[in-house]
PDB file of N, CA and C in Angstrom:
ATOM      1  N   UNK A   1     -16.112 -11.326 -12.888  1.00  0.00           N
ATOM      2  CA  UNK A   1     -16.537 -11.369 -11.511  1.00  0.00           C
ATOM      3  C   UNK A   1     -15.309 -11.355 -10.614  1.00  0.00           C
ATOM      4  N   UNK A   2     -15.623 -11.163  -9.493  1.00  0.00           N
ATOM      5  CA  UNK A   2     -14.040 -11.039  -8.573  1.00  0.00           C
ATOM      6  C   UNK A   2     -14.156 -12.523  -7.813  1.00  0.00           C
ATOM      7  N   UNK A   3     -13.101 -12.939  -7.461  1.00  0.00           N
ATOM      8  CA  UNK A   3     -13.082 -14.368  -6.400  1.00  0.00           C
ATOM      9  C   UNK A   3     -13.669 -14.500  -5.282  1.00  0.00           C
ATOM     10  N   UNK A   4     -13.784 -12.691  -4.836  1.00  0.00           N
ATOM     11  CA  UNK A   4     -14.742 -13.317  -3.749  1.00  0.00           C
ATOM     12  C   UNK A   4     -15.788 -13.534  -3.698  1.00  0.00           C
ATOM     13  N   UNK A   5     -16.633 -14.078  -4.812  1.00  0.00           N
ATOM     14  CA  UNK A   5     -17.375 -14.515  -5.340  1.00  0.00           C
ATOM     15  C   UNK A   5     -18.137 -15.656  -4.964  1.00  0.00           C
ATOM     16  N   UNK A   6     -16.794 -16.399  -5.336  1.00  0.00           N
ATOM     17  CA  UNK A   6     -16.641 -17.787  -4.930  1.00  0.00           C
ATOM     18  C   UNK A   6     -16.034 -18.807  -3.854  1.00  0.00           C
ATOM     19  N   UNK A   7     -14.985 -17.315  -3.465  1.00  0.00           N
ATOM     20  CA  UNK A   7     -14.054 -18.288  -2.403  1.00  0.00           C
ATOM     21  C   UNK A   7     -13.947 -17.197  -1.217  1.00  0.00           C
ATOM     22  N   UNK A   8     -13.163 -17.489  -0.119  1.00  0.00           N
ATOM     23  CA  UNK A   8     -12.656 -16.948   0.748  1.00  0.00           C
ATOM     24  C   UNK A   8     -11.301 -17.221   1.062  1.00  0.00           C
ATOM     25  N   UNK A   9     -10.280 -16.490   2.113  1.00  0.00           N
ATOM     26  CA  UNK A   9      -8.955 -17.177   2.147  1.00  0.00           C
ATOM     27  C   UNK A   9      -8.597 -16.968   3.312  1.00  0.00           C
ATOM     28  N   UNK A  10      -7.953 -17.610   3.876  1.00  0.00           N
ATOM     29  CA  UNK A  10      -6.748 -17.606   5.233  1.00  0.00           C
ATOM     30  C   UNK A  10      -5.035 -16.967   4.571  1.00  0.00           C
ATOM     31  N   UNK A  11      -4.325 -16.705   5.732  1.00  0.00           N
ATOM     32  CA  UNK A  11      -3.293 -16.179   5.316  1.00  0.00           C
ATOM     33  C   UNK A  11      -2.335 -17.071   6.705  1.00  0.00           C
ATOM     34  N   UNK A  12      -0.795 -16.828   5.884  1.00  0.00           N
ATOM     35  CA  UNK A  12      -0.086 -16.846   7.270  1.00  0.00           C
ATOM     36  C   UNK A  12       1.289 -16.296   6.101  1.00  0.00           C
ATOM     37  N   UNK A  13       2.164 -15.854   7.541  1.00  0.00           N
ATOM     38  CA  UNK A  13       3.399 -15.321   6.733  1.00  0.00           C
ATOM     39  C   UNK A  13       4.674 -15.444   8.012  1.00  0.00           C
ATOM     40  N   UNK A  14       6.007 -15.716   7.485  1.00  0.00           N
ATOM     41  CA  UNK A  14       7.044 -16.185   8.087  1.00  0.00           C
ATOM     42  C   UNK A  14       8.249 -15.680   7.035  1.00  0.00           C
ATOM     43  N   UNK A  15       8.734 -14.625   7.883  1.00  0.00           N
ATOM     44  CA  UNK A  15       9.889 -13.706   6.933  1.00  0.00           C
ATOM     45  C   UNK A  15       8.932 -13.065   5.840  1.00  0.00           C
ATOM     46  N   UNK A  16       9.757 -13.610   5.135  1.00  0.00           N
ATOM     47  CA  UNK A  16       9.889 -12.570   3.686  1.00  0.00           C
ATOM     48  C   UNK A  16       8.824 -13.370   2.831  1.00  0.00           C
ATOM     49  N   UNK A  17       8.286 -14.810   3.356  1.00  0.00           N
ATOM     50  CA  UNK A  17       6.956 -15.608   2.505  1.00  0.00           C
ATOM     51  C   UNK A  17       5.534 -15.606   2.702  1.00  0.00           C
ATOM     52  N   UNK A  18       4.915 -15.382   2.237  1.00  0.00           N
ATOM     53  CA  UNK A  18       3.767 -15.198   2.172  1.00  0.00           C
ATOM     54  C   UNK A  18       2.530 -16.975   1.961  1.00  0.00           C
ATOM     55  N   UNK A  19       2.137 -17.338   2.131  1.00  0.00           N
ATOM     56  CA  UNK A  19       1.196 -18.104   2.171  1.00  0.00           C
ATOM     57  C   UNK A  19      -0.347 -17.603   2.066  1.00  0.00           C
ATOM     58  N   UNK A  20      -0.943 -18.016   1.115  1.00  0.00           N
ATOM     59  CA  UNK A  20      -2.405 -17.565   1.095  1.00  0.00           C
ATOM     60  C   UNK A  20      -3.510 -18.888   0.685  1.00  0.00           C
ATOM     61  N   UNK A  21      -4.349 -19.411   1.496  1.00  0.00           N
ATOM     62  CA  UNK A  21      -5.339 -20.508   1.222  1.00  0.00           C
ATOM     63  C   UNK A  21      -6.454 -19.541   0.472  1.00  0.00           C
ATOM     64  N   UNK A  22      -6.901 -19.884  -0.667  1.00  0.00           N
ATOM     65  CA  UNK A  22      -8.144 -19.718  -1.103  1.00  0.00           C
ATOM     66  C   UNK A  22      -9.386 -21.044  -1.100  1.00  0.00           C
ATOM     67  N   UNK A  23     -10.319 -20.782  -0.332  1.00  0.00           N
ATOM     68  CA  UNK A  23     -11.300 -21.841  -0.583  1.00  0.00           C
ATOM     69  C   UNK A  23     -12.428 -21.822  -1.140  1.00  0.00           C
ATOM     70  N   UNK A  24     -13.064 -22.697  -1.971  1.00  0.00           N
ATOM     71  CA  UNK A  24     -13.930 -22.694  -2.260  1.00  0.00           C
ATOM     72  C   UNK A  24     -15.492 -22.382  -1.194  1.00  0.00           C
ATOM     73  N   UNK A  25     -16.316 -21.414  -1.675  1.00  0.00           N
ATOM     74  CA  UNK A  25     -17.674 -21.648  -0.624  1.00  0.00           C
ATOM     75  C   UNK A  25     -18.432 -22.923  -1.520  1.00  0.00           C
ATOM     76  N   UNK A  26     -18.183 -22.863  -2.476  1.00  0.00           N
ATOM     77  CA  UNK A  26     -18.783 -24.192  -2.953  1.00  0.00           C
ATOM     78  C   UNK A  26     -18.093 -25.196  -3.564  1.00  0.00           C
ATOM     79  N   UNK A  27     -18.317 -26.403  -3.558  1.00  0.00           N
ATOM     80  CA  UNK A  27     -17.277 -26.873  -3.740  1.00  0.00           C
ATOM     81  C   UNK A  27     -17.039 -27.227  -5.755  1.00  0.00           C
ATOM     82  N   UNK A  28     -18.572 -27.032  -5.720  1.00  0.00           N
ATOM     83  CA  UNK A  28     -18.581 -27.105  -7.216  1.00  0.00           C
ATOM     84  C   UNK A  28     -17.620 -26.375  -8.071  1.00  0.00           C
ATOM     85  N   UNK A  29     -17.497 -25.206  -7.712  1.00  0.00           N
ATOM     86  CA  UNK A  29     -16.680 -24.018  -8.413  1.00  0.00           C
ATOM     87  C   UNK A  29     -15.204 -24.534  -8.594  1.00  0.00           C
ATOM     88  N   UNK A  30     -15.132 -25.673  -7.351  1.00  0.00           N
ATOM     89  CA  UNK A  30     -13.299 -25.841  -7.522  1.00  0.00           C
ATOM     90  C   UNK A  30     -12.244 -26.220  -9.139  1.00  0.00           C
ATOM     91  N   UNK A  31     -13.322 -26.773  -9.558  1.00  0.00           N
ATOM     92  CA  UNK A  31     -12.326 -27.004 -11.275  1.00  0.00           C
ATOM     93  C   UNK A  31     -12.346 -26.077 -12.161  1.00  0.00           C
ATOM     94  N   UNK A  32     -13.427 -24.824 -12.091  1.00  0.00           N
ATOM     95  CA  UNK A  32     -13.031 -23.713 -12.079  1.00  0.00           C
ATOM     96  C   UNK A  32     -11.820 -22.867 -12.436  1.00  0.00           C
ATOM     97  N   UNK A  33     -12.037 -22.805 -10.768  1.00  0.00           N
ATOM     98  CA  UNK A  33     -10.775 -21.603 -10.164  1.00  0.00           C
ATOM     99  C   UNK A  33      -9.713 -22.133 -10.593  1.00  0.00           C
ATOM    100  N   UNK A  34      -9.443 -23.738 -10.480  1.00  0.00           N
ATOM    101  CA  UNK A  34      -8.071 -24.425 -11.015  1.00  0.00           C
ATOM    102  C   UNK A  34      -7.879 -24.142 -11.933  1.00  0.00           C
ATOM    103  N   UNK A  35      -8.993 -23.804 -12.978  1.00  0.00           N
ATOM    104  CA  UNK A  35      -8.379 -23.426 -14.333  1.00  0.00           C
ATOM    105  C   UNK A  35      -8.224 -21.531 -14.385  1.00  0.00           C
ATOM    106  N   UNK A  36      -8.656 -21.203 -13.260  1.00  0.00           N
ATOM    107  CA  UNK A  36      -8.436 -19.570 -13.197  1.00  0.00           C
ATOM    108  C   UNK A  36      -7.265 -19.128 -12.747  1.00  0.00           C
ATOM    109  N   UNK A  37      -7.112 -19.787 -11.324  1.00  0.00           N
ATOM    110  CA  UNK A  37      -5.971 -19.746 -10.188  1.00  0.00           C
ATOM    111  C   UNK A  37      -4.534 -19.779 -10.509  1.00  0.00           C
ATOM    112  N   UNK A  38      -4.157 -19.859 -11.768  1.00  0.00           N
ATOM    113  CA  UNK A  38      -2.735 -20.868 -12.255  1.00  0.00           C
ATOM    114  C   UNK A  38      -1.975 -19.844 -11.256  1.00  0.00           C
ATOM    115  N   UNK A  39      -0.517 -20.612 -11.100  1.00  0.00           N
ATOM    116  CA  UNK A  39       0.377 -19.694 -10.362  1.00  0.00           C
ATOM    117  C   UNK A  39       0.654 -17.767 -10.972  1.00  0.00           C
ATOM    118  N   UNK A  40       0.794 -18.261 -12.867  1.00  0.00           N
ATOM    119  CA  UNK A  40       1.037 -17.290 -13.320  1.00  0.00           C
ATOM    120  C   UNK A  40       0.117 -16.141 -13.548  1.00  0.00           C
ATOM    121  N   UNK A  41      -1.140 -16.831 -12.707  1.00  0.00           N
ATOM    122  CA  UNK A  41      -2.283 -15.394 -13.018  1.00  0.00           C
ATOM    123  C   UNK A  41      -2.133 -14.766 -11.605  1.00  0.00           C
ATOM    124  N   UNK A  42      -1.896 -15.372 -11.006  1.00  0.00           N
ATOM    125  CA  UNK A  42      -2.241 -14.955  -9.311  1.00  0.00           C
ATOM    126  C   UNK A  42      -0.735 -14.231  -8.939  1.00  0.00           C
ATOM    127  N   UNK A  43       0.759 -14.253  -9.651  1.00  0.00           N
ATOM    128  CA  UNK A  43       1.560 -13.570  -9.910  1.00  0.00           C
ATOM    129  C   UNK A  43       1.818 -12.356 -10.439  1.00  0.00           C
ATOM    130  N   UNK A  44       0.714 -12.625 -11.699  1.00  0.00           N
ATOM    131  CA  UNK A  44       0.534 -11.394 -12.673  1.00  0.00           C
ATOM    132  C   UNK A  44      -0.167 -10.183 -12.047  1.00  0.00           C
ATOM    133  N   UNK A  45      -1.167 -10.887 -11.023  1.00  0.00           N
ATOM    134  CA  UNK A  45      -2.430  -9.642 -10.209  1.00  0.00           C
ATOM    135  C   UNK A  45      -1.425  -9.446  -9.155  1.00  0.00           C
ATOM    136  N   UNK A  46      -1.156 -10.091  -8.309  1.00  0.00           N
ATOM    137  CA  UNK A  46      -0.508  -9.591  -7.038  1.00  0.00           C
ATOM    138  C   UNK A  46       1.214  -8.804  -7.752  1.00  0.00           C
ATOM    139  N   UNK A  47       1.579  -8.703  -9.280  1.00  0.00           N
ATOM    140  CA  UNK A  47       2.761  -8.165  -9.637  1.00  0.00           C
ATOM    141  C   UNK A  47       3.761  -7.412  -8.924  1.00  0.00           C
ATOM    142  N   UNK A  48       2.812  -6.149  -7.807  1.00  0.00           N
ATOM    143  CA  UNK A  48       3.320  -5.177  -7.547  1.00  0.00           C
ATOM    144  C   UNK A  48       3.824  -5.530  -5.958  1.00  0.00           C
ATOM    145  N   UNK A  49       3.191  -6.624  -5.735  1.00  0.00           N
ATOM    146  CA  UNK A  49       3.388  -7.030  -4.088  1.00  0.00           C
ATOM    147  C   UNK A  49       4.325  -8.409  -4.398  1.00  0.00           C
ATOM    148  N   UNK A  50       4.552  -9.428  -4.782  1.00  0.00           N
ATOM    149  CA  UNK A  50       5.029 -10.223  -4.802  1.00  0.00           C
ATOM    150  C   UNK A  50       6.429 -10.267  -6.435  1.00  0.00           C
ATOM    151  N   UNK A  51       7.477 -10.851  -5.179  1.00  0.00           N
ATOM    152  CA  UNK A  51       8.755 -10.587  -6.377  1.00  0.00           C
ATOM    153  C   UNK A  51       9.477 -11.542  -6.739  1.00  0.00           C
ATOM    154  N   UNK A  52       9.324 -12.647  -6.228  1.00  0.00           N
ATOM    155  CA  UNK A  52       9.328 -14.336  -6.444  1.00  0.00           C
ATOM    156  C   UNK A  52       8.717 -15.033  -6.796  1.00  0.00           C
ATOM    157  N   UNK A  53       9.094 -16.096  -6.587  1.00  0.00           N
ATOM    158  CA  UNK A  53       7.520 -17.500  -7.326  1.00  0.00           C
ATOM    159  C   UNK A  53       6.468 -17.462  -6.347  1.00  0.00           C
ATOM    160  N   UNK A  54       5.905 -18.166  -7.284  1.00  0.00           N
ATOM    161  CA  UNK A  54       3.940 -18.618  -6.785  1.00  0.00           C
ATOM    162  C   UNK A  54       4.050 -19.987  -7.068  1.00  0.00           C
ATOM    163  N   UNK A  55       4.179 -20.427  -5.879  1.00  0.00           N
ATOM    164  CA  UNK A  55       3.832 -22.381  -5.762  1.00  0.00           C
ATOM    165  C   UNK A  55       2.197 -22.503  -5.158  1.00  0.00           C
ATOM    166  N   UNK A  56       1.651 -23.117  -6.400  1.00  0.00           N
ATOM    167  CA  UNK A  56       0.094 -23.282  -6.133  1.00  0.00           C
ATOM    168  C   UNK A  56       0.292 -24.930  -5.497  1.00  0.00           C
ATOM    169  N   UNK A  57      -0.629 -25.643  -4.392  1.00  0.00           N
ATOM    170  CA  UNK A  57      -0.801 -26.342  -3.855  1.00  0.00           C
ATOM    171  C   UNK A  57      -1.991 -26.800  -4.395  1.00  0.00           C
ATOM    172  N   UNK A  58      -2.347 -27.775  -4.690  1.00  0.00           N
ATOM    173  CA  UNK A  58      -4.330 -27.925  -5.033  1.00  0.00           C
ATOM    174  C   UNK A  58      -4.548 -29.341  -3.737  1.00  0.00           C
ATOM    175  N   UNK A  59      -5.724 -28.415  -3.428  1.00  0.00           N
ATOM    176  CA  UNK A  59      -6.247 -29.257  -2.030  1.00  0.00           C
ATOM    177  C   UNK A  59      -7.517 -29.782  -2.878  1.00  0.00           C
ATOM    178  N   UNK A  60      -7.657 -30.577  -3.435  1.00  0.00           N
ATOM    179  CA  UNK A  60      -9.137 -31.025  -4.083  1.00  0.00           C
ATOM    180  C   UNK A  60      -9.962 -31.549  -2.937  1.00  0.00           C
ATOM    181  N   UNK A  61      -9.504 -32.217  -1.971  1.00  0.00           N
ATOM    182  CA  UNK A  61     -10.649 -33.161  -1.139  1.00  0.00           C
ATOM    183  C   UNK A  61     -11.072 -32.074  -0.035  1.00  0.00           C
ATOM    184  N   UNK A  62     -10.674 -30.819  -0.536  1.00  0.00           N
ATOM    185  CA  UNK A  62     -10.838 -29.308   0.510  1.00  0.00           C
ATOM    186  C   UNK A  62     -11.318 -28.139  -0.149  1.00  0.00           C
ATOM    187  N   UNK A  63     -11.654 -28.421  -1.432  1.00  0.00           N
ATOM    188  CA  UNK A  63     -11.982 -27.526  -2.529  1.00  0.00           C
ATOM    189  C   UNK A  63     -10.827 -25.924  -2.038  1.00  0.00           C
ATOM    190  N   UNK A  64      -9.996 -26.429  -2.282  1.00  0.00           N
ATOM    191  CA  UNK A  64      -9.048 -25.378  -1.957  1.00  0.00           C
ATOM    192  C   UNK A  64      -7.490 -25.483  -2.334  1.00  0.00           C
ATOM    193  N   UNK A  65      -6.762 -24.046  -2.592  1.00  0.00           N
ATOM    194  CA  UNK A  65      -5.525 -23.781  -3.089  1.00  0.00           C
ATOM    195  C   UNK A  65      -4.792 -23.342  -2.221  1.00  0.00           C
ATOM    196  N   UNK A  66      -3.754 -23.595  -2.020  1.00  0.00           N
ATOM    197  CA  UNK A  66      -2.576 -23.265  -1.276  1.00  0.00           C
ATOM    198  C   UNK A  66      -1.579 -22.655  -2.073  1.00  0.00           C
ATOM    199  N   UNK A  67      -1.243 -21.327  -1.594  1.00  0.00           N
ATOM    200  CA  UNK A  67      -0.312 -20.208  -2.495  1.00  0.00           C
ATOM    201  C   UNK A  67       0.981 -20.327  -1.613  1.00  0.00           C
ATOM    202  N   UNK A  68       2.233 -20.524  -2.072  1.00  0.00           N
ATOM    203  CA  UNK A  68       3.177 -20.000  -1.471  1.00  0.00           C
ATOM    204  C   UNK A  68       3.883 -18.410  -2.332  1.00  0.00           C
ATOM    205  N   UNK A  69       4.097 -17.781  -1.510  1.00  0.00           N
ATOM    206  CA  UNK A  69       4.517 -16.485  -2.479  1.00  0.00           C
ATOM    207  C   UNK A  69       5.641 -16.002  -1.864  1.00  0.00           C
ATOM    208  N   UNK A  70       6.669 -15.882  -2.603  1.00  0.00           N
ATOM    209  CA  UNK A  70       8.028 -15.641  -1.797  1.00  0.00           C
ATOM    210  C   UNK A  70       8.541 -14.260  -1.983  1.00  0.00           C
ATOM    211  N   UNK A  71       9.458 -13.681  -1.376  1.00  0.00           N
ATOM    212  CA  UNK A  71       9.831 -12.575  -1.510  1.00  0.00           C
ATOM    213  C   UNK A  71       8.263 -11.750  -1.761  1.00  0.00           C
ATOM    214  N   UNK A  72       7.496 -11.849  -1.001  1.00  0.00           N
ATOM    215  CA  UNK A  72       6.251 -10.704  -1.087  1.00  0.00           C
ATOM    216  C   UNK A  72       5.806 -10.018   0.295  1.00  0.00           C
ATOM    217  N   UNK A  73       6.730  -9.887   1.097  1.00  0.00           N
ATOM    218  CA  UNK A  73       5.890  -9.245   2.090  1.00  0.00           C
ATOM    219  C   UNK A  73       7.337  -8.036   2.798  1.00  0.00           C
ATOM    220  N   UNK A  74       8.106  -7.427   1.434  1.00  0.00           N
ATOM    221  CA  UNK A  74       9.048  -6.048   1.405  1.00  0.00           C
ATOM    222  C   UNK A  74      10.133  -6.502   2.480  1.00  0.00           C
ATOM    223  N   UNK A  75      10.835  -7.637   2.569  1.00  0.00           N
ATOM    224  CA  UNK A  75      11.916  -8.036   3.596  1.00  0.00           C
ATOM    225  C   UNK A  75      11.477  -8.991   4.826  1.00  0.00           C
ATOM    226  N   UNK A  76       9.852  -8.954   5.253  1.00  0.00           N
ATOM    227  CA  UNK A  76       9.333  -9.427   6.342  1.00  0.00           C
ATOM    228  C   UNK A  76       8.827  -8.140   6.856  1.00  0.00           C
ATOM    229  N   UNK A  77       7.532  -8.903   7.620  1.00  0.00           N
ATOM    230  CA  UNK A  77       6.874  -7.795   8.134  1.00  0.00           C
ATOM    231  C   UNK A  77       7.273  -7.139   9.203  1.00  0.00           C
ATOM    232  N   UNK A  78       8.420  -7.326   9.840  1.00  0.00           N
ATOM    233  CA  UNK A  78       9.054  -6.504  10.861  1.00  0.00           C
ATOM    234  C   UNK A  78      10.389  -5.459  10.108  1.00  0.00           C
ATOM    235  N   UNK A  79      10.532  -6.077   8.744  1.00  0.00           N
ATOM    236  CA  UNK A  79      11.783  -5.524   8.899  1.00  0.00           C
ATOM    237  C   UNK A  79      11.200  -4.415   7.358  1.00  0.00           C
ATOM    238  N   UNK A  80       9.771  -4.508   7.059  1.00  0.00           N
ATOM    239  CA  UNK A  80       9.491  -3.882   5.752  1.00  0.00           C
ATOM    240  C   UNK A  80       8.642  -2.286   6.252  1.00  0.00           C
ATOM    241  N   UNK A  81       8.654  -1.126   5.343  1.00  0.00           N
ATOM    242  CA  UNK A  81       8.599  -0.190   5.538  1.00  0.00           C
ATOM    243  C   UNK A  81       6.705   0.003   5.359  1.00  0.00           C
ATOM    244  N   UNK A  82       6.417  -1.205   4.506  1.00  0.00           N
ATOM    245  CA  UNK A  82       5.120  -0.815   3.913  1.00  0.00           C
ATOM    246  C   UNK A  82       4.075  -1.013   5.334  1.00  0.00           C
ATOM    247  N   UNK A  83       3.052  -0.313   5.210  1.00  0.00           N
ATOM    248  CA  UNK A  83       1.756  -0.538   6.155  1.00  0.00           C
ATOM    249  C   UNK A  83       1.206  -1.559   6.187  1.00  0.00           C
ATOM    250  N   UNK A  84       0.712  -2.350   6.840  1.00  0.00           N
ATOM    251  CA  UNK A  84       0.146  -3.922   6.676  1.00  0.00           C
ATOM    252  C   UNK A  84      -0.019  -4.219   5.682  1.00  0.00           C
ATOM    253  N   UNK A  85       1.423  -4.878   4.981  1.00  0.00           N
ATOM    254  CA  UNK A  85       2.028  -5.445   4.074  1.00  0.00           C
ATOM    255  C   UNK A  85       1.962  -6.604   4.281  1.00  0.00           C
ATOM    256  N   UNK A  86       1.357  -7.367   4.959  1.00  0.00           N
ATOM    257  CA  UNK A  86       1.229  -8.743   5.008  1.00  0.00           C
ATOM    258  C   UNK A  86       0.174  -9.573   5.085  1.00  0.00           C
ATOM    259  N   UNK A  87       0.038 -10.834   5.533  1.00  0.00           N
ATOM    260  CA  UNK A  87      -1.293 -11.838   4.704  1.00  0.00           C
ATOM    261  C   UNK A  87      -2.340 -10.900   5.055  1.00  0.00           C
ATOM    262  N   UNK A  88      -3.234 -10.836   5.439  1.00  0.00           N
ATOM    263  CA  UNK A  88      -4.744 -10.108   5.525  1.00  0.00           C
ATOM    264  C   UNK A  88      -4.717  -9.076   4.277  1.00  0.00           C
ATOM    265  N   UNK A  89      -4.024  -7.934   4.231  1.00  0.00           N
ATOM    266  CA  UNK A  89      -4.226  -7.245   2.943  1.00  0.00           C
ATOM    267  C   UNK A  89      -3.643  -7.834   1.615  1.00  0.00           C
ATOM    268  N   UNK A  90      -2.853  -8.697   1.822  1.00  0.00           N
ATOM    269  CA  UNK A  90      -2.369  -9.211   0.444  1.00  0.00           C
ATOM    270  C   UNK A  90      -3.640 -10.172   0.141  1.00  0.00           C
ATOM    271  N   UNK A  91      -4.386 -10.948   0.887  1.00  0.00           N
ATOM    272  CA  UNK A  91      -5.249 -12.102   0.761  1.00  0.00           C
ATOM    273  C   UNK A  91      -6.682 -11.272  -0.084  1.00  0.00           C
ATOM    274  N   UNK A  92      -7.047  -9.860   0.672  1.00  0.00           N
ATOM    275  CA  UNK A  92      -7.595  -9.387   0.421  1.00  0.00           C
ATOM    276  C   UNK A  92      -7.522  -8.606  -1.238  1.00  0.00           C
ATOM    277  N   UNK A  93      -6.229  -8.497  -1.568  1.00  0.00           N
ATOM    278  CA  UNK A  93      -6.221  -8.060  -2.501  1.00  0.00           C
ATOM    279  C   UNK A  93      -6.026  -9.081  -3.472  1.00  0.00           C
ATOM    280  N   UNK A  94      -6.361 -10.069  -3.521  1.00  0.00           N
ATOM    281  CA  UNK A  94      -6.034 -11.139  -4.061  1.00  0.00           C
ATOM    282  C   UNK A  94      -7.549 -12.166  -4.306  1.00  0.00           C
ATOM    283  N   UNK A  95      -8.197 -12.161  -3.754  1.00  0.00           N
ATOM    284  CA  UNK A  95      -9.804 -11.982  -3.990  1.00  0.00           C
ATOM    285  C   UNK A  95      -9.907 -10.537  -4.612  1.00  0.00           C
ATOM    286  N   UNK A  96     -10.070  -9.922  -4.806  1.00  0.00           N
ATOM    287  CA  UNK A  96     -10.090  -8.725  -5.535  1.00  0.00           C
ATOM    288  C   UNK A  96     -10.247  -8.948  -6.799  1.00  0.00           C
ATOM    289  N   UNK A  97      -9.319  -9.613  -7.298  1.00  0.00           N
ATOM    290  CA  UNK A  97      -9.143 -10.365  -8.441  1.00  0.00           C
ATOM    291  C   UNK A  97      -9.940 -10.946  -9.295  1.00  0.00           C
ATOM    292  N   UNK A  98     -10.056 -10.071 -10.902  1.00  0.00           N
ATOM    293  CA  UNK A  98     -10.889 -10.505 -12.066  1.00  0.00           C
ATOM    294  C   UNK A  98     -11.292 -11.997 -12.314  1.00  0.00           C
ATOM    295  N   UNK A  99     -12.183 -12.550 -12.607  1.00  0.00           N
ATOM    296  CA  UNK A  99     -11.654 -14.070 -13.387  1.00  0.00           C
ATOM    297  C   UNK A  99     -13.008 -13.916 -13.937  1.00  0.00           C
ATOM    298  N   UNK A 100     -12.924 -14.734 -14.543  1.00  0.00           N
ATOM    299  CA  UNK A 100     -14.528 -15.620 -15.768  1.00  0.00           C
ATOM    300  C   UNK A 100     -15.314 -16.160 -14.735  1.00  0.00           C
ATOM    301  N   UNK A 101     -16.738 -15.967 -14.938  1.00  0.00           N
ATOM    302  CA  UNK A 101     -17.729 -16.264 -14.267  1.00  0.00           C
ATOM    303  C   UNK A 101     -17.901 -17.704 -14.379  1.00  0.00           C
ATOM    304  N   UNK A 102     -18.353 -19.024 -13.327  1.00  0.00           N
ATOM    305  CA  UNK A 102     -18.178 -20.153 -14.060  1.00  0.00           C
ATOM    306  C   UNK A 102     -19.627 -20.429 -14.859  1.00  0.00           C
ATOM    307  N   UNK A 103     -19.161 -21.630 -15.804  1.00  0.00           N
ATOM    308  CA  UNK A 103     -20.012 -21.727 -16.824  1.00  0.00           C
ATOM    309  C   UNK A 103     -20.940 -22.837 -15.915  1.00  0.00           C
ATOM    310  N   UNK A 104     -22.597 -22.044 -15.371  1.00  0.00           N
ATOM    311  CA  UNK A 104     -23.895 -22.780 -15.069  1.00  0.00           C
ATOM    312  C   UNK A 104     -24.820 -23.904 -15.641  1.00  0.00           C
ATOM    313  N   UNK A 105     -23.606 -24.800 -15.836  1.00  0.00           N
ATOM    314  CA  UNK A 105     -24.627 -26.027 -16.812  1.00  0.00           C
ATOM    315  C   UNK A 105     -25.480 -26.554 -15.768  1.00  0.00           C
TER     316      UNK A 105
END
């Protein structure tokens, strides 16, 4: 299934870092995604856009993740060549994203 499934996200970006909130629409799903979300999966999908670390944040009392992603937005979005290269299409492509359906007990 894809994440946006389950969640939605906010973005913000400053230079060359990227920030992406994913939240839960339910809050049930959140232990989940924690076990979907790891830094190194959400690195592995965004590969081609992001060229630094992934610092995951876990907001539990917000059913929500906080991404920092560095070096991902081609120098900063003023100074990078790519077309809206920054949070909104990266967020978007980032829900995009495969994971395991959760298990409906």
């Amino acid at each position: 299934m894809k994440l946006r499934e389950l969640a939605h996200a906010r973005t913000g970006d400053k230079g060359n870092t990227l920030n992406v909130s994913v939240i839960c629409h339910d809050p049930a799903h959140y232990a989940h995604l924690s076990r979907e979300l790891t830094p190194e999966a959400v690195k592995a999908w965004l590969a081609d856009i992001v060229k630094g670390d992934v610092i995951r944040y876990a907001l539990p009392n917000l059913a929500a993740f906080n991404f920092v992603l560095r070096d991902a937005l081609g120098g900063g979005v003023t100074r990078s060549l790519a077309i809206d290269a920054h949070g909104k299409s990266v967020s978007s492509a980032l829900l995009g994203m495969t994971i395991a359906a959760p298990d409906e007990r």
